[in-house]
PDB file of N, CA and C in Angstrom:
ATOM      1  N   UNK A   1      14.210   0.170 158.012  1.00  0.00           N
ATOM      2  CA  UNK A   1      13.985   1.374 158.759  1.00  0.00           C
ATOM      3  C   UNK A   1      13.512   2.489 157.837  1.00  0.00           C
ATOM      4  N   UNK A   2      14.049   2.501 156.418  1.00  0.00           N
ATOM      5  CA  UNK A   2      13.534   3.865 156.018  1.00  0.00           C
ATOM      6  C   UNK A   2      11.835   3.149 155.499  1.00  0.00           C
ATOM      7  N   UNK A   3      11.535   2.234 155.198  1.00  0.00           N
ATOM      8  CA  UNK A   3      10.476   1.924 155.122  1.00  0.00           C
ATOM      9  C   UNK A   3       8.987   2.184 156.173  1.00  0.00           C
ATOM     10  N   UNK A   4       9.758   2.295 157.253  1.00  0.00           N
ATOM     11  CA  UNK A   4       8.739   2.925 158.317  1.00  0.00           C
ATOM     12  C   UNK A   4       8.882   4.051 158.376  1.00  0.00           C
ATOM     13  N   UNK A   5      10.029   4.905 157.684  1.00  0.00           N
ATOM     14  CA  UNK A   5      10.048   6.213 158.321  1.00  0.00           C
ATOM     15  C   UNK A   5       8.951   6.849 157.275  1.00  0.00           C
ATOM     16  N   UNK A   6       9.117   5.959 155.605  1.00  0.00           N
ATOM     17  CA  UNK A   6       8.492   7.114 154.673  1.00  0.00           C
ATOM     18  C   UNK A   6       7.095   6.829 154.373  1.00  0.00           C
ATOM     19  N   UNK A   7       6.935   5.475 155.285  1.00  0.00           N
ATOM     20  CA  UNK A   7       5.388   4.736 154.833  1.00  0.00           C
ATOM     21  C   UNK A   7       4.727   5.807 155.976  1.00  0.00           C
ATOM     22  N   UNK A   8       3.434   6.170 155.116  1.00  0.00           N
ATOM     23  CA  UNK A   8       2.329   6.584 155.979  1.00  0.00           C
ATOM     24  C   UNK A   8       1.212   5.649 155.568  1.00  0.00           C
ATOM     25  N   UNK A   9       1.140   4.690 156.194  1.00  0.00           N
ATOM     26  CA  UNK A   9      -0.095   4.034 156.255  1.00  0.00           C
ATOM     27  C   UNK A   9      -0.751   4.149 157.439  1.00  0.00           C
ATOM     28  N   UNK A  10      -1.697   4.166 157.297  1.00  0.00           N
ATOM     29  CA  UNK A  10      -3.264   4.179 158.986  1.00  0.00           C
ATOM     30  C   UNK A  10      -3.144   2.645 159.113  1.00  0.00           C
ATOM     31  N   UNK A  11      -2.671   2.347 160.652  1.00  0.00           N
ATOM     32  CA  UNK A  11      -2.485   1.332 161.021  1.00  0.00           C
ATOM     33  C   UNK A  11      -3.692   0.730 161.586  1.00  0.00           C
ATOM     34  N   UNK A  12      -4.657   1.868 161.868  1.00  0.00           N
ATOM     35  CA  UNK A  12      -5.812   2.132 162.697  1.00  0.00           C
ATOM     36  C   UNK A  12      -7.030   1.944 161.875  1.00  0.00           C
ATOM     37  N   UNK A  13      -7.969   1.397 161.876  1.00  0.00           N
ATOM     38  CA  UNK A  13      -9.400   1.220 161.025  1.00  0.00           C
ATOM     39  C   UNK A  13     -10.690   1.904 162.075  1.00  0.00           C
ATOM     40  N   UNK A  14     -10.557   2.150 162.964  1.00  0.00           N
ATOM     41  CA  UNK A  14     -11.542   2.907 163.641  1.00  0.00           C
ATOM     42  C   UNK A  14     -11.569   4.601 163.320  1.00  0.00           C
ATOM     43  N   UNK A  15     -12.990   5.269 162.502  1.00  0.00           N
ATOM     44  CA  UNK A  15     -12.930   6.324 162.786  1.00  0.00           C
ATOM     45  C   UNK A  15     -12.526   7.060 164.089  1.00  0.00           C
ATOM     46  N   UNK A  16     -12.802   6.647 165.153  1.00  0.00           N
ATOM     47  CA  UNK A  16     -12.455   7.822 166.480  1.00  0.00           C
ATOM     48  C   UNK A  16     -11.057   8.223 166.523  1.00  0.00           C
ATOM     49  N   UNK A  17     -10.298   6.778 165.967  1.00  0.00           N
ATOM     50  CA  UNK A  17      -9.439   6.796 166.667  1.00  0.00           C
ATOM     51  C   UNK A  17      -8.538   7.394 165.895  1.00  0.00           C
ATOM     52  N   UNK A  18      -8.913   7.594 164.951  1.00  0.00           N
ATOM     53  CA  UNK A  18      -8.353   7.927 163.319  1.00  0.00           C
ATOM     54  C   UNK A  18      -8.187   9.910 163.930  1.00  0.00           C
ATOM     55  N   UNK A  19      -9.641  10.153 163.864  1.00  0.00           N
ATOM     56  CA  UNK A  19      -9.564  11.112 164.382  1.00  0.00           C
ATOM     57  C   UNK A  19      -9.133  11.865 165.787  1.00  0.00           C
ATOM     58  N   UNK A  20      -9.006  11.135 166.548  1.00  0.00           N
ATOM     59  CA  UNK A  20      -8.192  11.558 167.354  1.00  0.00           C
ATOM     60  C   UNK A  20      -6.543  11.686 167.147  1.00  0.00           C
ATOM     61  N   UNK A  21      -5.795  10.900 166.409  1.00  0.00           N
ATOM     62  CA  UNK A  21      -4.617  11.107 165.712  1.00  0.00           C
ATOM     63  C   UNK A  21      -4.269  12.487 164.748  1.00  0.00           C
ATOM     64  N   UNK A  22      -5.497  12.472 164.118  1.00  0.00           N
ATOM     65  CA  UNK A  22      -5.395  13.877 163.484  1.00  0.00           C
ATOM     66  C   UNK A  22      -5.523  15.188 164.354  1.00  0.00           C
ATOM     67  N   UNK A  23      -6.053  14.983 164.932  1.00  0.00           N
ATOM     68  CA  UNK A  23      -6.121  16.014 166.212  1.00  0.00           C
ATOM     69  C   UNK A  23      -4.873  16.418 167.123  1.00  0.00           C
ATOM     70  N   UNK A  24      -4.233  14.812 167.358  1.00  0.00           N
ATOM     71  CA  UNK A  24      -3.171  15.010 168.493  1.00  0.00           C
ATOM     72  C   UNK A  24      -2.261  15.540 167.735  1.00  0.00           C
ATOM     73  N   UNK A  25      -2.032  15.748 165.777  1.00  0.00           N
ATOM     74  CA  UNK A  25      -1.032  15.848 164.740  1.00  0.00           C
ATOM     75  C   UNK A  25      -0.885  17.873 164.690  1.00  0.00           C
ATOM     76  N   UNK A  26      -2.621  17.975 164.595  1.00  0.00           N
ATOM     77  CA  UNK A  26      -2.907  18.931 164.939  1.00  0.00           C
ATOM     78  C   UNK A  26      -2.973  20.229 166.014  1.00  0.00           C
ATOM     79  N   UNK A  27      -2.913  19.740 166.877  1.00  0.00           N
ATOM     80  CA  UNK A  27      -2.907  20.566 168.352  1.00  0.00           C
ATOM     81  C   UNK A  27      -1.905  20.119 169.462  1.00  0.00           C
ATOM     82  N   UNK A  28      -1.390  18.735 169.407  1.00  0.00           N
ATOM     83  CA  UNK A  28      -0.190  18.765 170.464  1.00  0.00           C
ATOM     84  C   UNK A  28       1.121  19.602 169.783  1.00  0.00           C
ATOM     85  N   UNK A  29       1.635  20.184 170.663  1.00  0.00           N
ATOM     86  CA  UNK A  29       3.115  21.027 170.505  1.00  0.00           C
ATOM     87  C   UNK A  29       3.894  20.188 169.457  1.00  0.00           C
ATOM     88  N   UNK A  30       5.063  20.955 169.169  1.00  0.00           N
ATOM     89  CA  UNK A  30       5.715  20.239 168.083  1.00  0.00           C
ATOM     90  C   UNK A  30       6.748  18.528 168.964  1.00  0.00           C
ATOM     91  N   UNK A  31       6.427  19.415 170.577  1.00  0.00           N
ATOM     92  CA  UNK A  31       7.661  18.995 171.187  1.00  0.00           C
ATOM     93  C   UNK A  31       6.979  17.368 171.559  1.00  0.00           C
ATOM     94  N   UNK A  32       5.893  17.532 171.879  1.00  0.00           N
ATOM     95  CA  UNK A  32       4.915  16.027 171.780  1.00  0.00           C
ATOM     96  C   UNK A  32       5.495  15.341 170.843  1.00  0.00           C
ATOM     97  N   UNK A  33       5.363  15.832 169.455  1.00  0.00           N
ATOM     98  CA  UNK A  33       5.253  15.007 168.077  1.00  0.00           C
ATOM     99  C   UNK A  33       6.422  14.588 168.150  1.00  0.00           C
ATOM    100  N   UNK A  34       7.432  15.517 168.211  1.00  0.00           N
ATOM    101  CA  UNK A  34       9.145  14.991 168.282  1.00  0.00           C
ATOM    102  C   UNK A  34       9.079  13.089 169.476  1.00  0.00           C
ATOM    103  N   UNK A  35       8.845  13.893 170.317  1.00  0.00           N
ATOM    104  CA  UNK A  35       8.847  12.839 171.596  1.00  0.00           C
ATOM    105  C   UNK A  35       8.567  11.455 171.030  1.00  0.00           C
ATOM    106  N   UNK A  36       7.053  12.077 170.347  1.00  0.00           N
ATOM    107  CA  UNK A  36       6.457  10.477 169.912  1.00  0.00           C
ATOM    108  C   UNK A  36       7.346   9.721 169.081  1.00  0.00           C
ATOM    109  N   UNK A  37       7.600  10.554 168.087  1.00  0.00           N
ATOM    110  CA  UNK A  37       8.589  10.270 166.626  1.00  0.00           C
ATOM    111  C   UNK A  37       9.786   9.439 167.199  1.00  0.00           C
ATOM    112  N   UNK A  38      10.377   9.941 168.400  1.00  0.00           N
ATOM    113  CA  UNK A  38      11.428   9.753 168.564  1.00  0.00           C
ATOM    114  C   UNK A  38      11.819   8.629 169.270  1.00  0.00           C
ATOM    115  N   UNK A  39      10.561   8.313 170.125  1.00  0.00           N
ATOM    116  CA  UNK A  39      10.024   7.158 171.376  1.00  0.00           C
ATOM    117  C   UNK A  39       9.972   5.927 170.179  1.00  0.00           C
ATOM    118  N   UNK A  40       9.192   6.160 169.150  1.00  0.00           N
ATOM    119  CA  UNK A  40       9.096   5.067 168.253  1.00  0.00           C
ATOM    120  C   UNK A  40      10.462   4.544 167.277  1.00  0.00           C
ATOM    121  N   UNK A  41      10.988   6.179 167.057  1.00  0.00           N
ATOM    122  CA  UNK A  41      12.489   5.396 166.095  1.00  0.00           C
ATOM    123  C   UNK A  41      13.423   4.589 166.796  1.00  0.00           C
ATOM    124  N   UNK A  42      13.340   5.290 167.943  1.00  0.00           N
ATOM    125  CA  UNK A  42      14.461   4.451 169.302  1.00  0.00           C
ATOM    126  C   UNK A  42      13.971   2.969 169.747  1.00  0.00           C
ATOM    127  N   UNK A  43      13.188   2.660 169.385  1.00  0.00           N
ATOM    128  CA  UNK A  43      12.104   1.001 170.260  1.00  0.00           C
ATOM    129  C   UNK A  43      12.322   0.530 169.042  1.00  0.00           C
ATOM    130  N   UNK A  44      12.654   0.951 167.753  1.00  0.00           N
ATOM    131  CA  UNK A  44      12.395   0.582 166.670  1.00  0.00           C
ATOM    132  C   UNK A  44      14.215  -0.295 166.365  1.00  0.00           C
ATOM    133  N   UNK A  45      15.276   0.646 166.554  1.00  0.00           N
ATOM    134  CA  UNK A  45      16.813   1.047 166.683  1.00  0.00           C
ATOM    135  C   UNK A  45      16.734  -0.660 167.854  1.00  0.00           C
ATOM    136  N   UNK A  46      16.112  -0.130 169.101  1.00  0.00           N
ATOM    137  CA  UNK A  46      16.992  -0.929 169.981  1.00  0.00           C
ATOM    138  C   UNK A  46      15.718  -2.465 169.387  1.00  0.00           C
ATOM    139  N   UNK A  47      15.072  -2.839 169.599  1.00  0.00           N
ATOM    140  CA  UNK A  47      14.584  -3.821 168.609  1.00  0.00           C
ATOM    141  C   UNK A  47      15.460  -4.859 167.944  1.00  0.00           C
ATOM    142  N   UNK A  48      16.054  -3.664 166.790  1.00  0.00           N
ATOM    143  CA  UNK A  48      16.570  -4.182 165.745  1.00  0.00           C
ATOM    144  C   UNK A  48      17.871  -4.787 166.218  1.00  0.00           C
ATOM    145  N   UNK A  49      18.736  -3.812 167.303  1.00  0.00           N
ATOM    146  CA  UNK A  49      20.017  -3.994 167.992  1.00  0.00           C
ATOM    147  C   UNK A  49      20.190  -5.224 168.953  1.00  0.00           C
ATOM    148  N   UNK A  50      18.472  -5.546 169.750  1.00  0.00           N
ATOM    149  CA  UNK A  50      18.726  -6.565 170.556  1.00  0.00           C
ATOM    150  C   UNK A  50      18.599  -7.770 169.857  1.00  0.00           C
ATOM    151  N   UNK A  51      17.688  -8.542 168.919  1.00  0.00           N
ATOM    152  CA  UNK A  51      17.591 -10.020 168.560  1.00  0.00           C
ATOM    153  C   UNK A  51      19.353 -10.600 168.150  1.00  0.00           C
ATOM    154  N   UNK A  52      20.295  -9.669 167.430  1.00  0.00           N
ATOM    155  CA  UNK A  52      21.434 -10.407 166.905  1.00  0.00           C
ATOM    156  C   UNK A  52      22.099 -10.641 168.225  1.00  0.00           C
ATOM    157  N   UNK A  53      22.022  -9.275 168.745  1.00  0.00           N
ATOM    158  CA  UNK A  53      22.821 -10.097 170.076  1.00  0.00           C
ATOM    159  C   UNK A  53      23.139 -10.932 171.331  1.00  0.00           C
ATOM    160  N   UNK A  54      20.955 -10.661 171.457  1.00  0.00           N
ATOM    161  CA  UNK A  54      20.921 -11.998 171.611  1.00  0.00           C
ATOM    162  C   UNK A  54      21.172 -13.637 171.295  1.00  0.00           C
ATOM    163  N   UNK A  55      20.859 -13.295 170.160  1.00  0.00           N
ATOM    164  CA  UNK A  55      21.497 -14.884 169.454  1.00  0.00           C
ATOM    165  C   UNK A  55      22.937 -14.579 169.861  1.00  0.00           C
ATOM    166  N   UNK A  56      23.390 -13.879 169.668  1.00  0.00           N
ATOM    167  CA  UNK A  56      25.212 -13.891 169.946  1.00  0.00           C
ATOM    168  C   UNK A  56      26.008 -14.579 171.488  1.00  0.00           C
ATOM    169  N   UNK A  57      25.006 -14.040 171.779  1.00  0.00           N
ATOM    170  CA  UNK A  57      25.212 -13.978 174.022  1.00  0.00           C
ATOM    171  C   UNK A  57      24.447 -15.577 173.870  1.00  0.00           C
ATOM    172  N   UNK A  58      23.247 -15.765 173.491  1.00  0.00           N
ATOM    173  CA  UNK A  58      23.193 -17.322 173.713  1.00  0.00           C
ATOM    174  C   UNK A  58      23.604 -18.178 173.199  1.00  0.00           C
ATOM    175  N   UNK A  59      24.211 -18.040 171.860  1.00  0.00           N
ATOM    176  CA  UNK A  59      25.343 -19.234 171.517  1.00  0.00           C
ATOM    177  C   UNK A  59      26.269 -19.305 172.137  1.00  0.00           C
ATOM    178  N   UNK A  60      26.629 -18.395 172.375  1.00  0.00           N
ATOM    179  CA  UNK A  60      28.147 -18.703 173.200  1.00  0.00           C
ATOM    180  C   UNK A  60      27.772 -19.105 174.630  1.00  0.00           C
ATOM    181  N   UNK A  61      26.583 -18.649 175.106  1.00  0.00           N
ATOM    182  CA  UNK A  61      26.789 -19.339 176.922  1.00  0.00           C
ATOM    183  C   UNK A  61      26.507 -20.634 176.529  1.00  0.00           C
ATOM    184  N   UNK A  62      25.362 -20.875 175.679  1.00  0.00           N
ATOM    185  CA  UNK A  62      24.919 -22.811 175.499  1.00  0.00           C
ATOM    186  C   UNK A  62      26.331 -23.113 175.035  1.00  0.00           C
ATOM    187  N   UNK A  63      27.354 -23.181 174.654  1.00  0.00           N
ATOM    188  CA  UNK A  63      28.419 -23.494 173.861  1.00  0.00           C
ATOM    189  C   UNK A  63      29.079 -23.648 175.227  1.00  0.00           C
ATOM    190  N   UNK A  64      29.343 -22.568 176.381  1.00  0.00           N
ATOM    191  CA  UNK A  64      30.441 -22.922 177.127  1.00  0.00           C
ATOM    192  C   UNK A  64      29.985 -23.666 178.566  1.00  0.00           C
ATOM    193  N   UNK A  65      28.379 -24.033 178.327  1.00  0.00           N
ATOM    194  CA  UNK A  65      27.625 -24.611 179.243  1.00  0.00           C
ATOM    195  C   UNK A  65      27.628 -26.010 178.951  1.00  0.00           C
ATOM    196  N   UNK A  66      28.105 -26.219 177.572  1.00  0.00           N
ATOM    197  CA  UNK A  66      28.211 -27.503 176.899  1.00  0.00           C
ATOM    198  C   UNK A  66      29.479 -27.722 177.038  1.00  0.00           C
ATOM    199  N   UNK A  67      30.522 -27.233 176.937  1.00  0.00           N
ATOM    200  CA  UNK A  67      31.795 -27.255 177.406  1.00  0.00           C
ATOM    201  C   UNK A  67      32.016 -27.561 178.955  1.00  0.00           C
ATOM    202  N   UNK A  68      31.531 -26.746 179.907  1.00  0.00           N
ATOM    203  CA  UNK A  68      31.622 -27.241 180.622  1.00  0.00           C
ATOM    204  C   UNK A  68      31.134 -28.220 181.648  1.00  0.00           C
ATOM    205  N   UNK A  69      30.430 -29.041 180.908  1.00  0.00           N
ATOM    206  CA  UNK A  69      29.427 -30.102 181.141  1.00  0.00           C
ATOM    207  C   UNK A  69      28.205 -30.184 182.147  1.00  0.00           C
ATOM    208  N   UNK A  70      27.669 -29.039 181.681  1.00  0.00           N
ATOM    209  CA  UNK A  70      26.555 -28.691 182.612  1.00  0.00           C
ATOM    210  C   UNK A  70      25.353 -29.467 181.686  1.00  0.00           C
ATOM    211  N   UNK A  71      25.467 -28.990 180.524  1.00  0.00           N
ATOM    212  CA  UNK A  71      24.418 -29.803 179.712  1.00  0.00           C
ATOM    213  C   UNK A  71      24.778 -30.854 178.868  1.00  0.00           C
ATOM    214  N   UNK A  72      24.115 -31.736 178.890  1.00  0.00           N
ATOM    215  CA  UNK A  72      24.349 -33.062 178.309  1.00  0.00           C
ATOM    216  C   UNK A  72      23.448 -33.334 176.511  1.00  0.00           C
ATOM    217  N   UNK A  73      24.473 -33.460 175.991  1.00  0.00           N
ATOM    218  CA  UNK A  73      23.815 -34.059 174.518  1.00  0.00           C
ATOM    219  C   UNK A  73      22.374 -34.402 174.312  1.00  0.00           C
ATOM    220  N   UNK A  74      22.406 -35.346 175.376  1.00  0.00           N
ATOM    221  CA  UNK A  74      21.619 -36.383 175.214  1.00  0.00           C
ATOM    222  C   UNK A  74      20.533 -35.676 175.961  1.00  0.00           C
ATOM    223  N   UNK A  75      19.974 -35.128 176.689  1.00  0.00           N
ATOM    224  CA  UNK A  75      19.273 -34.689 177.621  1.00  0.00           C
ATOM    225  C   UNK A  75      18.758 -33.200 176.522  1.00  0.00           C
ATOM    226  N   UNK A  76      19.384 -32.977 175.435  1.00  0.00           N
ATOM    227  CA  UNK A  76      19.007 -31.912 174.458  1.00  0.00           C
ATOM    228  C   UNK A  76      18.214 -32.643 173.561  1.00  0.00           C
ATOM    229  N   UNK A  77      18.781 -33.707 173.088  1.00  0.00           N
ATOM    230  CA  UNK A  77      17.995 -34.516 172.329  1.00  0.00           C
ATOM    231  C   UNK A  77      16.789 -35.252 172.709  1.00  0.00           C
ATOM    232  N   UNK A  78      16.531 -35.433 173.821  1.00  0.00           N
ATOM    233  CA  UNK A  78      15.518 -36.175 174.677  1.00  0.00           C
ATOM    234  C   UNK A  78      14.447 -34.590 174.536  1.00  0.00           C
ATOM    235  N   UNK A  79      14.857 -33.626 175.040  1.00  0.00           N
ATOM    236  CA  UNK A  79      13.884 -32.339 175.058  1.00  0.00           C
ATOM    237  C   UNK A  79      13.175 -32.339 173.811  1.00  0.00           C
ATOM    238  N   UNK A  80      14.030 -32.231 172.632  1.00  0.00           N
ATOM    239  CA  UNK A  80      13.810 -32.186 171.538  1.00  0.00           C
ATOM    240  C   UNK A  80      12.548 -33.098 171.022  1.00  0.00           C
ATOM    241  N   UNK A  81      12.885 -34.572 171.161  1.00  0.00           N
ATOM    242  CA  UNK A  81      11.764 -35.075 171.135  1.00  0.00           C
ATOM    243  C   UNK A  81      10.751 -35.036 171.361  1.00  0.00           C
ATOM    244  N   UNK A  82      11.134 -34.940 172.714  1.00  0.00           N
ATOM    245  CA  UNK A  82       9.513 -34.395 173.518  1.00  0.00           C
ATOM    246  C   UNK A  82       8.366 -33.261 172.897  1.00  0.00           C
ATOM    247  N   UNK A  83       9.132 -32.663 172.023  1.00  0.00           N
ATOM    248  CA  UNK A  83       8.886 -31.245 172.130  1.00  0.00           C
ATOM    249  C   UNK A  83       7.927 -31.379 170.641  1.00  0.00           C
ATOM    250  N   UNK A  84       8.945 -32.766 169.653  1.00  0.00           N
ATOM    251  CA  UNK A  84       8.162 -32.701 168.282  1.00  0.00           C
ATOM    252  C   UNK A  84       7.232 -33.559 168.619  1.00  0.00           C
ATOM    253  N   UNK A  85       7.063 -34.620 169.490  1.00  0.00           N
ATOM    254  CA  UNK A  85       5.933 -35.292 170.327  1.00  0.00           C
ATOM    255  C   UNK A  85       4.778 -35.024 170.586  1.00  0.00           C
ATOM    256  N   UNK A  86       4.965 -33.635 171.218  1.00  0.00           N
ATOM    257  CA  UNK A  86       3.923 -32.835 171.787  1.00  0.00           C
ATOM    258  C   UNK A  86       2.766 -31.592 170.891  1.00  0.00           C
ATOM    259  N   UNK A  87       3.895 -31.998 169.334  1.00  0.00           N
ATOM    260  CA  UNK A  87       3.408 -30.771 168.612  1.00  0.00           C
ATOM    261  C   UNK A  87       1.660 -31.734 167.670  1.00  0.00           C
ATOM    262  N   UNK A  88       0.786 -31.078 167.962  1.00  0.00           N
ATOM    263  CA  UNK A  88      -0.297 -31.519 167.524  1.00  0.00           C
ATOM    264  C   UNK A  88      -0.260 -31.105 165.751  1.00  0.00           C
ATOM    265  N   UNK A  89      -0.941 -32.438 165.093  1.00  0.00           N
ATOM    266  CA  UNK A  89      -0.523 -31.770 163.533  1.00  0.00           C
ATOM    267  C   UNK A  89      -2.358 -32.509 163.221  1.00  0.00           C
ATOM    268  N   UNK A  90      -2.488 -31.617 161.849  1.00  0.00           N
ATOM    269  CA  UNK A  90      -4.155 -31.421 161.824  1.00  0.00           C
ATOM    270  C   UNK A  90      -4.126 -32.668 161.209  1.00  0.00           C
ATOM    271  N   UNK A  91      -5.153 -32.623 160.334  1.00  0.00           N
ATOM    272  CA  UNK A  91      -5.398 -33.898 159.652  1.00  0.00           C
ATOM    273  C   UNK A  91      -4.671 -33.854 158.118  1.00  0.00           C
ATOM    274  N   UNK A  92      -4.629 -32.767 157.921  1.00  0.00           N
ATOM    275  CA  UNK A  92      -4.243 -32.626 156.345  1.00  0.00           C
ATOM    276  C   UNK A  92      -2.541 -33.247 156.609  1.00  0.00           C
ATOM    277  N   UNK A  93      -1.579 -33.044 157.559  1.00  0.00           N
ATOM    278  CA  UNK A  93      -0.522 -33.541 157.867  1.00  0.00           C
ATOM    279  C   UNK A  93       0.523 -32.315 158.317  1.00  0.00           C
ATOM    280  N   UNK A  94       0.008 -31.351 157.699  1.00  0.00           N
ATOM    281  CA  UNK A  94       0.266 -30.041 158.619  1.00  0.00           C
ATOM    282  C   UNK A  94       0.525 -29.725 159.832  1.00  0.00           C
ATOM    283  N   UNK A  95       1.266 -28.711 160.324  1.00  0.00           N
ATOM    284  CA  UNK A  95       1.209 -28.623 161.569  1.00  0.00           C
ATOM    285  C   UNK A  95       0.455 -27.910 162.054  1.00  0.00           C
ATOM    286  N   UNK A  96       0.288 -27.366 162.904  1.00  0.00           N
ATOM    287  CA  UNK A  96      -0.884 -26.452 163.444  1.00  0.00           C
ATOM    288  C   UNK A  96       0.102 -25.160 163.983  1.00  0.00           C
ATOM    289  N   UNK A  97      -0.747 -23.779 163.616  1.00  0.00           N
ATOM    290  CA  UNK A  97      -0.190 -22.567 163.626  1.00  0.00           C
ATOM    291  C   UNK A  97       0.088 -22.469 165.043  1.00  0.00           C
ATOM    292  N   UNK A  98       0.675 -21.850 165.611  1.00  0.00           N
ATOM    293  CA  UNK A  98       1.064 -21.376 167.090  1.00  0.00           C
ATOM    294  C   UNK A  98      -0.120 -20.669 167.430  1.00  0.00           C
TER     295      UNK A  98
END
């Protein structure tokens, strides 16, 4: 996080658009800039807040879905297969990028 806060890099390679940023830095109210600043640290915060807990909330339901025998071992392992089955690999022996 402090890495985004103190990096100013141009994410942007188009003059217009370049300049239009300098403009909006320039002439929108302070209360815009806050907004923006603030729209981005917060998406940035909850981001960071949702992936762990997701993993958290889905181990434990697959865990008590497996417990309570809704899902079967074997029927995970069968997916599984399928799944490295289906994955196309180049010629070099590689897999192929998503």
């Amino acid at each position: 996080m402090l890495f985004s806060a103190f990096h100013q890099k141009e994410i942007v390679s188009d003059d217009a658009t370049i300049q239009e940023l300098r403009k909006f830095e320039v002439e929108a109210p302070s209360s815009f800039i806050l907004i923006r600043n603030s729209t981005a640290k917060f998406s940035l915060i909850i981001m960071a807040l949702n992936s762990p807990w997701m993993v958290v909330f889905s181990s434990m339901f697959a865990v008590a879905l497996l417990a309570l025998g809704k899902i079967s071992r074997m029927s995970l392992f069968q997916a599984a297969e399928k799944f490295v089955e289906n994955i196309e690999s180049n010629p070099d022996g590689c897999l192929q990028p998503a």
